[in-house]
C-alpha atoms as a PDB file:
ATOM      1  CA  UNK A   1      42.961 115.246  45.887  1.00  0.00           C
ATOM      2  CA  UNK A   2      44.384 111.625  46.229  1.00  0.00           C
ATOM      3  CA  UNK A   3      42.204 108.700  47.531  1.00  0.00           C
ATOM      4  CA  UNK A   4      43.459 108.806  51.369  1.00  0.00           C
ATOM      5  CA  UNK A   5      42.469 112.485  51.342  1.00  0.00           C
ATOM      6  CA  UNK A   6      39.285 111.962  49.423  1.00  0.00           C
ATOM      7  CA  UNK A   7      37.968 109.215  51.830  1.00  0.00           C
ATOM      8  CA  UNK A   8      39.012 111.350  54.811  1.00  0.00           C
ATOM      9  CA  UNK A   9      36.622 114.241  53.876  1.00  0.00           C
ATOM     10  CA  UNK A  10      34.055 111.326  52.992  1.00  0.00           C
ATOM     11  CA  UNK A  11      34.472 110.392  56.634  1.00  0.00           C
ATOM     12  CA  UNK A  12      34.400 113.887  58.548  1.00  0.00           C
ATOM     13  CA  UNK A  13      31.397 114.825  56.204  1.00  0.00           C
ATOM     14  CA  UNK A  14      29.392 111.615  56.898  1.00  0.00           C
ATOM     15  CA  UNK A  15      30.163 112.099  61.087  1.00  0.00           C
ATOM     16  CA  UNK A  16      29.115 115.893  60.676  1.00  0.00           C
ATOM     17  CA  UNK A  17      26.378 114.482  58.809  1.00  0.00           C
ATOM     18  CA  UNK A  18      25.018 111.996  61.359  1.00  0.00           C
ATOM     19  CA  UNK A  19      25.772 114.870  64.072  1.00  0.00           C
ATOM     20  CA  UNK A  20      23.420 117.063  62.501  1.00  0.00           C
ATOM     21  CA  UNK A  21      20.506 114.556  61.926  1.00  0.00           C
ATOM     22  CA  UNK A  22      21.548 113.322  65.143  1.00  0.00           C
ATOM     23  CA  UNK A  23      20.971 116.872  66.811  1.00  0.00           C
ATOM     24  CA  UNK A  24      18.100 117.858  65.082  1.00  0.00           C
ATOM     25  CA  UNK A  25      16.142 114.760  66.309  1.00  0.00           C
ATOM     26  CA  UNK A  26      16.807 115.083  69.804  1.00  0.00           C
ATOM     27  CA  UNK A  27      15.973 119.203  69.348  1.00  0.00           C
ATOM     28  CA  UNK A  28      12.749 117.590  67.889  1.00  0.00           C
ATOM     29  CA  UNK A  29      11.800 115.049  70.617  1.00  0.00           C
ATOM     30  CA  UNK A  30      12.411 117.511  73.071  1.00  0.00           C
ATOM     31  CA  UNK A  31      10.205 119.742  71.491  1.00  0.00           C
ATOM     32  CA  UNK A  32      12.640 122.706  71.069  1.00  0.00           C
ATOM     33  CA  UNK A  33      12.492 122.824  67.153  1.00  0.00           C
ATOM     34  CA  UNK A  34       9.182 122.057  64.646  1.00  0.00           C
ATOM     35  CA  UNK A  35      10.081 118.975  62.998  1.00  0.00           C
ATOM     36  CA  UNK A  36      10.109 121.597  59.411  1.00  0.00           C
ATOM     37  CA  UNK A  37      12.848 123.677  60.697  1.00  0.00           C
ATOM     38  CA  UNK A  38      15.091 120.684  62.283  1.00  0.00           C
ATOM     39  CA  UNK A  39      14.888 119.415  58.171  1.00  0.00           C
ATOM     40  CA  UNK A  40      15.969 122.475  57.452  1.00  0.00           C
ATOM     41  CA  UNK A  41      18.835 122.385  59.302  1.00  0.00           C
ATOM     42  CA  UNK A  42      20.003 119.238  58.842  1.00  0.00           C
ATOM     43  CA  UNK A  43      20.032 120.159  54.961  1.00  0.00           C
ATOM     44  CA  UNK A  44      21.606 123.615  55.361  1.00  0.00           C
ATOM     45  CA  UNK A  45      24.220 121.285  58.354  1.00  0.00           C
ATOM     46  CA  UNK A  46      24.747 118.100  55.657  1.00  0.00           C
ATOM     47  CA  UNK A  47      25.360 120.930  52.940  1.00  0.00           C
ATOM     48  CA  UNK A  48      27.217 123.192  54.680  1.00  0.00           C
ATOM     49  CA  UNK A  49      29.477 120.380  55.247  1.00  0.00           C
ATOM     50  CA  UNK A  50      29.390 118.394  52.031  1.00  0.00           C
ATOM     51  CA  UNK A  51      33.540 119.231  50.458  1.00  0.00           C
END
């Protein structure tokens, strides 16, 4: 993969990344997930996304 490519997947995982932390602490505030399970999905969301 060349650099341009390599820093765009850099980007789009970092954005997914601070999507899923993102989501999981607003599902947390409003009390819709346990704080255990929104970690849990932010790993399985940064993994899932990591290239």
């Amino acid at each position: 993969m060349d650099d341009l490519g390599l820093a765009r997947a850099n980007a789009v995982k970092n954005i997914l990344l601070d999507f899923g932390v993102t989501a999981s602490s607003v599902l947390v505030s409003s009390s819709i997930l346990p704080v255990s399970e929104a970690f849990d999905v932010a790993i399985i969301g940064g993994v899932t996304f990591s290239f």
